[in-house]
PDB file of N, CA and C in Angstrom:
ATOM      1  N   UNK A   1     111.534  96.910 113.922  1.00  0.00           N
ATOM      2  CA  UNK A   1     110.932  96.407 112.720  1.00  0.00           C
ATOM      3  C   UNK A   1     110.189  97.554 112.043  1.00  0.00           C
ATOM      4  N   UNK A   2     110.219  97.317 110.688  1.00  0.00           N
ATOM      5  CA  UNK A   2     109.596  98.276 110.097  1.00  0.00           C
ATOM      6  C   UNK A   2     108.053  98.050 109.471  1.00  0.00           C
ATOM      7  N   UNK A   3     106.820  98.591 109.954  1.00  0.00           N
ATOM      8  CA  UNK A   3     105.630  98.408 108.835  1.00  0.00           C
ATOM      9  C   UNK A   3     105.372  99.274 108.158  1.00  0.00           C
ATOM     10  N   UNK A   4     105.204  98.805 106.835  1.00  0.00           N
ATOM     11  CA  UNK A   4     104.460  99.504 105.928  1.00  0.00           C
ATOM     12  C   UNK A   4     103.058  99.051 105.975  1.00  0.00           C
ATOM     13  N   UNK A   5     102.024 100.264 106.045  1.00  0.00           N
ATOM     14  CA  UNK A   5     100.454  99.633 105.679  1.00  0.00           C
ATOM     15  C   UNK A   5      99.717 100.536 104.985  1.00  0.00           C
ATOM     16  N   UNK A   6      99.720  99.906 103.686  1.00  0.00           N
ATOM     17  CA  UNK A   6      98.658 100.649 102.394  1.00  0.00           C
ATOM     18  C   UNK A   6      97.137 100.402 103.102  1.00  0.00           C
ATOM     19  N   UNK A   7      96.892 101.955 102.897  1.00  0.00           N
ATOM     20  CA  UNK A   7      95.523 102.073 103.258  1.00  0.00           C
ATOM     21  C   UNK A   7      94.574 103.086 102.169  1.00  0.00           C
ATOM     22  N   UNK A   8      93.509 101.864 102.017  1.00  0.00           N
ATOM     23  CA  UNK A   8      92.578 101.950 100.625  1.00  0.00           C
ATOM     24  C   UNK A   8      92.015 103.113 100.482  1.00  0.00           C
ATOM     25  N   UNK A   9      92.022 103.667  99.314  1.00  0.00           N
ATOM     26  CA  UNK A   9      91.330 105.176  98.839  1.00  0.00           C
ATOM     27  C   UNK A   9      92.559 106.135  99.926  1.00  0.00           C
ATOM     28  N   UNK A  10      93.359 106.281 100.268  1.00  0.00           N
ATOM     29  CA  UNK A  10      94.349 107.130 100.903  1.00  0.00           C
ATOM     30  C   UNK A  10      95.747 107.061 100.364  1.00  0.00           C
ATOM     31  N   UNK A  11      96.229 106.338 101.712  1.00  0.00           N
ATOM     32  CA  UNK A  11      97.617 106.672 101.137  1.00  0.00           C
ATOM     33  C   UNK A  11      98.575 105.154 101.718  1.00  0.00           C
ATOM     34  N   UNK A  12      99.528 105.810 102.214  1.00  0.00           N
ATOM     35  CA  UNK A  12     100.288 104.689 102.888  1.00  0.00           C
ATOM     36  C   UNK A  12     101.487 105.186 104.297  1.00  0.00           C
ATOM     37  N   UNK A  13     101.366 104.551 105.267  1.00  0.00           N
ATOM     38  CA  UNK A  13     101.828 104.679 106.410  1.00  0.00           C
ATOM     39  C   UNK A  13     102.765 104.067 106.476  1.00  0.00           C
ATOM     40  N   UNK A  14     104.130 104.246 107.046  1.00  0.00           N
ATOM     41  CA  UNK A  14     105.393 103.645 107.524  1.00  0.00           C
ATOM     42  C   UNK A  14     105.730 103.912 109.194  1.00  0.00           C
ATOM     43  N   UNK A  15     105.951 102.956 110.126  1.00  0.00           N
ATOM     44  CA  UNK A  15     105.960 102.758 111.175  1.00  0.00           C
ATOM     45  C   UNK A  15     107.501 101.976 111.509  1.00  0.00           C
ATOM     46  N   UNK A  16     107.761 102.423 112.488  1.00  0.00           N
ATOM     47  CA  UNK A  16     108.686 101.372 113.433  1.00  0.00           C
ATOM     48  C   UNK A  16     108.151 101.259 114.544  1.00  0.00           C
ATOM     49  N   UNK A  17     108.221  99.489 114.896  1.00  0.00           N
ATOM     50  CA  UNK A  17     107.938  99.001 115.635  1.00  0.00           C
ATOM     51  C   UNK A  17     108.714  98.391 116.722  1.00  0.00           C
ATOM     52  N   UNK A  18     108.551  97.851 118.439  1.00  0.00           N
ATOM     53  CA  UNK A  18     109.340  97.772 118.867  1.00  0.00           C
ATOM     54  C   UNK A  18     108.866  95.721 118.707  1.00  0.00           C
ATOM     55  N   UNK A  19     108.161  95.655 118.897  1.00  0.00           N
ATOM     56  CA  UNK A  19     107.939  93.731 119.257  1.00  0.00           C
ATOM     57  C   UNK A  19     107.391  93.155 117.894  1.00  0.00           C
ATOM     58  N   UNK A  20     107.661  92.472 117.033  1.00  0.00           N
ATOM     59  CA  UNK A  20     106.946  92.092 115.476  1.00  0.00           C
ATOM     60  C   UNK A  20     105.774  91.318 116.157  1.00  0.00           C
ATOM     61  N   UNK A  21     106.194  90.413 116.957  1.00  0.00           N
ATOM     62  CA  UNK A  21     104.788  89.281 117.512  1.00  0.00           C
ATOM     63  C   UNK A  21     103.963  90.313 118.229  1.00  0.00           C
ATOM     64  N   UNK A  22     103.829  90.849 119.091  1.00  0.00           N
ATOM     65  CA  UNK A  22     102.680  91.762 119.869  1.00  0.00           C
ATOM     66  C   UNK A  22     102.191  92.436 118.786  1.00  0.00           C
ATOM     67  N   UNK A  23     102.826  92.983 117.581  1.00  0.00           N
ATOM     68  CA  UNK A  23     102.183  93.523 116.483  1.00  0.00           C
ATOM     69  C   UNK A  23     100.998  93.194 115.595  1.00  0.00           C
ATOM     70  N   UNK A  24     101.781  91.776 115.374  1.00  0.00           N
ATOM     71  CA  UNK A  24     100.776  90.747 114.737  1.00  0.00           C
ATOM     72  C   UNK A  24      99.726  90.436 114.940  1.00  0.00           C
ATOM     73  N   UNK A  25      99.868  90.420 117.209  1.00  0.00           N
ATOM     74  CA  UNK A  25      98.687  89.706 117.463  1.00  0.00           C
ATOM     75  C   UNK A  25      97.681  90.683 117.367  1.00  0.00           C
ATOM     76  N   UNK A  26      98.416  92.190 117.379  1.00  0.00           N
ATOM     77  CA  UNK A  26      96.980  93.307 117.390  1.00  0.00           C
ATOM     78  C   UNK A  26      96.322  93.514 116.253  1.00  0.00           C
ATOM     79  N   UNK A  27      96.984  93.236 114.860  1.00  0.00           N
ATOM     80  CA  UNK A  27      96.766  93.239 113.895  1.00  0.00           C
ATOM     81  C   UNK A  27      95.573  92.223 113.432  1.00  0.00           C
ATOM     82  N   UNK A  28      96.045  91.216 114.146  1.00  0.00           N
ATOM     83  CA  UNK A  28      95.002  89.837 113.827  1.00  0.00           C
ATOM     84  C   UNK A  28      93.790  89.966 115.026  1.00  0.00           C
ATOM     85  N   UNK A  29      93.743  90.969 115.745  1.00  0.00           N
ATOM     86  CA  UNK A  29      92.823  90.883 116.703  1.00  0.00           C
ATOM     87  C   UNK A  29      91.930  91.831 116.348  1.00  0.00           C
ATOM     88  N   UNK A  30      92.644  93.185 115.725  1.00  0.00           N
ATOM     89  CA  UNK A  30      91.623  94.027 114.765  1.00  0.00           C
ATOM     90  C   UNK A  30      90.624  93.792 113.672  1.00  0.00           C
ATOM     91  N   UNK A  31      91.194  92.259 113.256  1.00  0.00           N
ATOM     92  CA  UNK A  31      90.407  91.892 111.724  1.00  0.00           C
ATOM     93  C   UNK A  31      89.402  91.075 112.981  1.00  0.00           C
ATOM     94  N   UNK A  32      89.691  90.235 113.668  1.00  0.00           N
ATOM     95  CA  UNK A  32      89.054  88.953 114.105  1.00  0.00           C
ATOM     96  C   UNK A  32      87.781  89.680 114.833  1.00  0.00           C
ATOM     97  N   UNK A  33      88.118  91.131 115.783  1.00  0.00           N
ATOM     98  CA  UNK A  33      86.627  91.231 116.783  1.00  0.00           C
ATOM     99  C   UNK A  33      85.635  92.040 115.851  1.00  0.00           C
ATOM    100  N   UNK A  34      84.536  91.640 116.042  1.00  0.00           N
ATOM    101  CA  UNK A  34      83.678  92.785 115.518  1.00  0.00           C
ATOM    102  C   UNK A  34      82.941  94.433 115.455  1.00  0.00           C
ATOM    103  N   UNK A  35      83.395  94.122 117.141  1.00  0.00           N
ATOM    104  CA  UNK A  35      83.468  95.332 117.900  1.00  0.00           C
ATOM    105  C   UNK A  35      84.401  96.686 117.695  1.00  0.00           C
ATOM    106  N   UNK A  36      85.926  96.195 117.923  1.00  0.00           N
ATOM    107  CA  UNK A  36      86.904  96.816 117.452  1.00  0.00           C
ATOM    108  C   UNK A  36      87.194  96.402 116.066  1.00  0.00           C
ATOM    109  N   UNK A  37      86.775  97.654 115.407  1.00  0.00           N
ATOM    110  CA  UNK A  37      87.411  97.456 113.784  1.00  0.00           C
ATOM    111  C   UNK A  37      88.298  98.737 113.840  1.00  0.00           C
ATOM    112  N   UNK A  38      89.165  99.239 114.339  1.00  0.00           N
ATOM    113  CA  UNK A  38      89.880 100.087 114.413  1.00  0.00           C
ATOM    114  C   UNK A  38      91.588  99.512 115.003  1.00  0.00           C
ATOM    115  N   UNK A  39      92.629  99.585 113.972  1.00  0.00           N
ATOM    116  CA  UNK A  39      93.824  99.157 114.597  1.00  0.00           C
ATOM    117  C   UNK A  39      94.715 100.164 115.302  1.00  0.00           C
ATOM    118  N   UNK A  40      94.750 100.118 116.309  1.00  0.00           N
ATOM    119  CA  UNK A  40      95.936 101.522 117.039  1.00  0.00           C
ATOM    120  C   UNK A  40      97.260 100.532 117.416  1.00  0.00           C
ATOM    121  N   UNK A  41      98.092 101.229 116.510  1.00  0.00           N
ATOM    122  CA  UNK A  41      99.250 101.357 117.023  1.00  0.00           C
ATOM    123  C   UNK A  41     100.262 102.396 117.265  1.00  0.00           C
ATOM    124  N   UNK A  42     101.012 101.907 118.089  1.00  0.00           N
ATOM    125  CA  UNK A  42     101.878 103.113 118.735  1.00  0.00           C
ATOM    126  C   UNK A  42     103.389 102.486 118.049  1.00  0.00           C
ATOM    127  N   UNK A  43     104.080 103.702 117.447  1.00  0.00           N
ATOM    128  CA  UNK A  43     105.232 103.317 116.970  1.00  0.00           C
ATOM    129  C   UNK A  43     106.580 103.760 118.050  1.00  0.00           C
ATOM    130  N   UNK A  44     108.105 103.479 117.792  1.00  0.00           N
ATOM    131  CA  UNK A  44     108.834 103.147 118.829  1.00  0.00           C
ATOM    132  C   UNK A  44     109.111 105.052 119.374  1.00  0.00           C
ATOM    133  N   UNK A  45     108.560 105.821 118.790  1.00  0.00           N
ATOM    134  CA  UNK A  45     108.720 107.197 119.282  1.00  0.00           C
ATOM    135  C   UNK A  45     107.471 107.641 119.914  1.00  0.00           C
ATOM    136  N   UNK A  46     106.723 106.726 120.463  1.00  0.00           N
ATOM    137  CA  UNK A  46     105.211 107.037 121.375  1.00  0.00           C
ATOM    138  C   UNK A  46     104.311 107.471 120.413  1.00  0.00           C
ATOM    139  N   UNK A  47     104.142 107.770 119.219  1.00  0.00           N
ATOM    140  CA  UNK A  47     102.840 108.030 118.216  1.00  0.00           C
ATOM    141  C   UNK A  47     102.016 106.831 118.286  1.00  0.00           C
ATOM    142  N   UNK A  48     100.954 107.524 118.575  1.00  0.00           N
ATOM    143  CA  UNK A  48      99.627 106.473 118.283  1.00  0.00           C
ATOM    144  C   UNK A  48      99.035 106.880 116.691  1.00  0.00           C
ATOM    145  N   UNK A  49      98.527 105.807 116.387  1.00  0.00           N
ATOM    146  CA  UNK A  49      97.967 105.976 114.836  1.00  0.00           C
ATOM    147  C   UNK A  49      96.767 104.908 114.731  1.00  0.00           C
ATOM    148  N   UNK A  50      95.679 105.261 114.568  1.00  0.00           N
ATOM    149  CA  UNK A  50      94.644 104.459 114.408  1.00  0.00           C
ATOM    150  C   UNK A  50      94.063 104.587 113.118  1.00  0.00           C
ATOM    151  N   UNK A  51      93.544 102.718 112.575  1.00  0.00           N
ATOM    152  CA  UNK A  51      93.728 102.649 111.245  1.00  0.00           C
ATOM    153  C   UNK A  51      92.520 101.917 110.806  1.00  0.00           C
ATOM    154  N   UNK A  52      91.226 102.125 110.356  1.00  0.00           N
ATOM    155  CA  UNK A  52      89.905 101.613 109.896  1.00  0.00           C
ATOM    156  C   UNK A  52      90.508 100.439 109.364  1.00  0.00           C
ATOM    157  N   UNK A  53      90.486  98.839 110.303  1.00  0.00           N
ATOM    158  CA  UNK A  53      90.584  97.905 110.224  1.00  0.00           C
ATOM    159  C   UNK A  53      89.969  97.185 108.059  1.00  0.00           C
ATOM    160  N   UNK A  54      88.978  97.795 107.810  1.00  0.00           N
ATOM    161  CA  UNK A  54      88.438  97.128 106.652  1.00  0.00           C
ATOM    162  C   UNK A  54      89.017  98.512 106.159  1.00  0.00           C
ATOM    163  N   UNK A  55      90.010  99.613 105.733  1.00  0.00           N
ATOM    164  CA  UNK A  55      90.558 100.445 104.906  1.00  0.00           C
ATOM    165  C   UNK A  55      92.173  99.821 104.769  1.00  0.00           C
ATOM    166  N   UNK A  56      92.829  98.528 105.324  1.00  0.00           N
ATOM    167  CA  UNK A  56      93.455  98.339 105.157  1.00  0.00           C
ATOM    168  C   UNK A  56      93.955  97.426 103.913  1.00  0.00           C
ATOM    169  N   UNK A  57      94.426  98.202 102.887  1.00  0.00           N
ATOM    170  CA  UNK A  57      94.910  96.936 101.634  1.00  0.00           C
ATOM    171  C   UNK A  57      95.756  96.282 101.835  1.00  0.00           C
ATOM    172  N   UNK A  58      97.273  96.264 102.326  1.00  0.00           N
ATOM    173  CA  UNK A  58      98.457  95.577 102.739  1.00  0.00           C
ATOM    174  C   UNK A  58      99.097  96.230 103.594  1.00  0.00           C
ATOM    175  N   UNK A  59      99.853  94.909 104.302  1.00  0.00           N
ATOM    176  CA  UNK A  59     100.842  95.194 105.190  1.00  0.00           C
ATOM    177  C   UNK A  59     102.251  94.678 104.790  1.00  0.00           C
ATOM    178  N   UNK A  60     103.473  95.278 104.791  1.00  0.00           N
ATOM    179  CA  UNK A  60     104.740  94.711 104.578  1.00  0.00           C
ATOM    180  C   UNK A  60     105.293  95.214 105.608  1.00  0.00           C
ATOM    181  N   UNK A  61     105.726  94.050 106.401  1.00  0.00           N
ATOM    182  CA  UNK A  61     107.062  93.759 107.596  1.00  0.00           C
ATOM    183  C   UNK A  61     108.571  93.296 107.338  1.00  0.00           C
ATOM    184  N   UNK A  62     109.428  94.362 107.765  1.00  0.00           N
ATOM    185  CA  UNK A  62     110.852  94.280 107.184  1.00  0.00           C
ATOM    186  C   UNK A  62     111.358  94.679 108.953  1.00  0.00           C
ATOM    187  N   UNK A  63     112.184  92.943 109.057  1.00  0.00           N
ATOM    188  CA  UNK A  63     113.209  93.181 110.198  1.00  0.00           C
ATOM    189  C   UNK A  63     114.175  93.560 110.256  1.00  0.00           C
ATOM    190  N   UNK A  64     114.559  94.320 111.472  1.00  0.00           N
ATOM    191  CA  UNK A  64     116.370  94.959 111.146  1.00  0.00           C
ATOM    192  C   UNK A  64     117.468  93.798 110.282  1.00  0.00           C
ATOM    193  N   UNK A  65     117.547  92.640 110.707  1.00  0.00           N
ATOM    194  CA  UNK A  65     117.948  91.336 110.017  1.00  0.00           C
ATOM    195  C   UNK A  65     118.332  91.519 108.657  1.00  0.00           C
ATOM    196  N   UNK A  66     116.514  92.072 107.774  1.00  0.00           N
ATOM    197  CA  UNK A  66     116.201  92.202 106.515  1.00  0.00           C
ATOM    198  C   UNK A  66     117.069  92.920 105.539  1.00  0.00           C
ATOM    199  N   UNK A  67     117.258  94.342 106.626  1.00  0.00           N
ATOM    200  CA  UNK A  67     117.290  95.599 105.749  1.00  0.00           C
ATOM    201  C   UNK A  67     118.891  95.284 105.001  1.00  0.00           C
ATOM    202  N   UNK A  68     118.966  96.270 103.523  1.00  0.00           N
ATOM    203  CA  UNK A  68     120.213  95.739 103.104  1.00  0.00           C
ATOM    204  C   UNK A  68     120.597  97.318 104.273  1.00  0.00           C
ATOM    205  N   UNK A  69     122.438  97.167 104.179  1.00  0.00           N
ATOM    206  CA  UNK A  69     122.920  97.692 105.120  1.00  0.00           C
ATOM    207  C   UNK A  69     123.730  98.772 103.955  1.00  0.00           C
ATOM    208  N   UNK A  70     124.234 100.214 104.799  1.00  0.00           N
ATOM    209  CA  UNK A  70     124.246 101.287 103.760  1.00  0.00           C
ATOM    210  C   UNK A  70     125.756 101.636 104.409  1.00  0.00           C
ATOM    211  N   UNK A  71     126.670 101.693 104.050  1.00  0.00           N
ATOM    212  CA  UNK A  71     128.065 102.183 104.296  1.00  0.00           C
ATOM    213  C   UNK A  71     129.378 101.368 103.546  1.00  0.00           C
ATOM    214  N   UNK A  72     129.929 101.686 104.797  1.00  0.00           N
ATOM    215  CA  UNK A  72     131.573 101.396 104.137  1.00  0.00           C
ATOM    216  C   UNK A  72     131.996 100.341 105.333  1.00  0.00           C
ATOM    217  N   UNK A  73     132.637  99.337 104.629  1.00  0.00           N
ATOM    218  CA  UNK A  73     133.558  98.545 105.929  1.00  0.00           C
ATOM    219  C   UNK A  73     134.863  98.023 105.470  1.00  0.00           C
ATOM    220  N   UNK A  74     135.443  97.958 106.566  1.00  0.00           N
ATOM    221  CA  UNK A  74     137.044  97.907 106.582  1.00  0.00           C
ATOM    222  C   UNK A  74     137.373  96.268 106.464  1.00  0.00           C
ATOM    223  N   UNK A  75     136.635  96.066 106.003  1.00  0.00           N
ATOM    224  CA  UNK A  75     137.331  94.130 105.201  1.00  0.00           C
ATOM    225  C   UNK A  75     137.282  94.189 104.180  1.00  0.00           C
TER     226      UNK A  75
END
């Protein structure tokens, strides 16, 4: 899966991910504790990236499913 996450006064990050739900839940667990306001994720090539939970403007999630597909086929 792919995230995009606009992050405020910066820029914007693109990620692949390996699980969309384990994603989510870290995502929603970053906004929810008060403690951890910092989101780390690790994308499917082992990069960690940590992301000031309140610098985040949007997130867009696109599944392999989603993507339009780029070639040639024989039908």
């Amino acid at each position: 899966m792919r995230v995009r996450i606009g992050i405020s006064d910066s820029r914007e990050i693109e990620l692949e991910v390996k699980d969309e739900k384990s994603f989510k839940a870290e995502v929603e667990a970053a906004f929810s504790q008060e403690s951890s306001r910092v989101l780390w994720v690790t994308d499917t090539k082992g990069r960690a990236v940590g992301i000031p939970a309140d610098k985040i403007a949007y997130m867009e999630l696109e599944t392999e499913d989603k993507r339009p597909s780029v070639g040639f086929s024989a039908d």
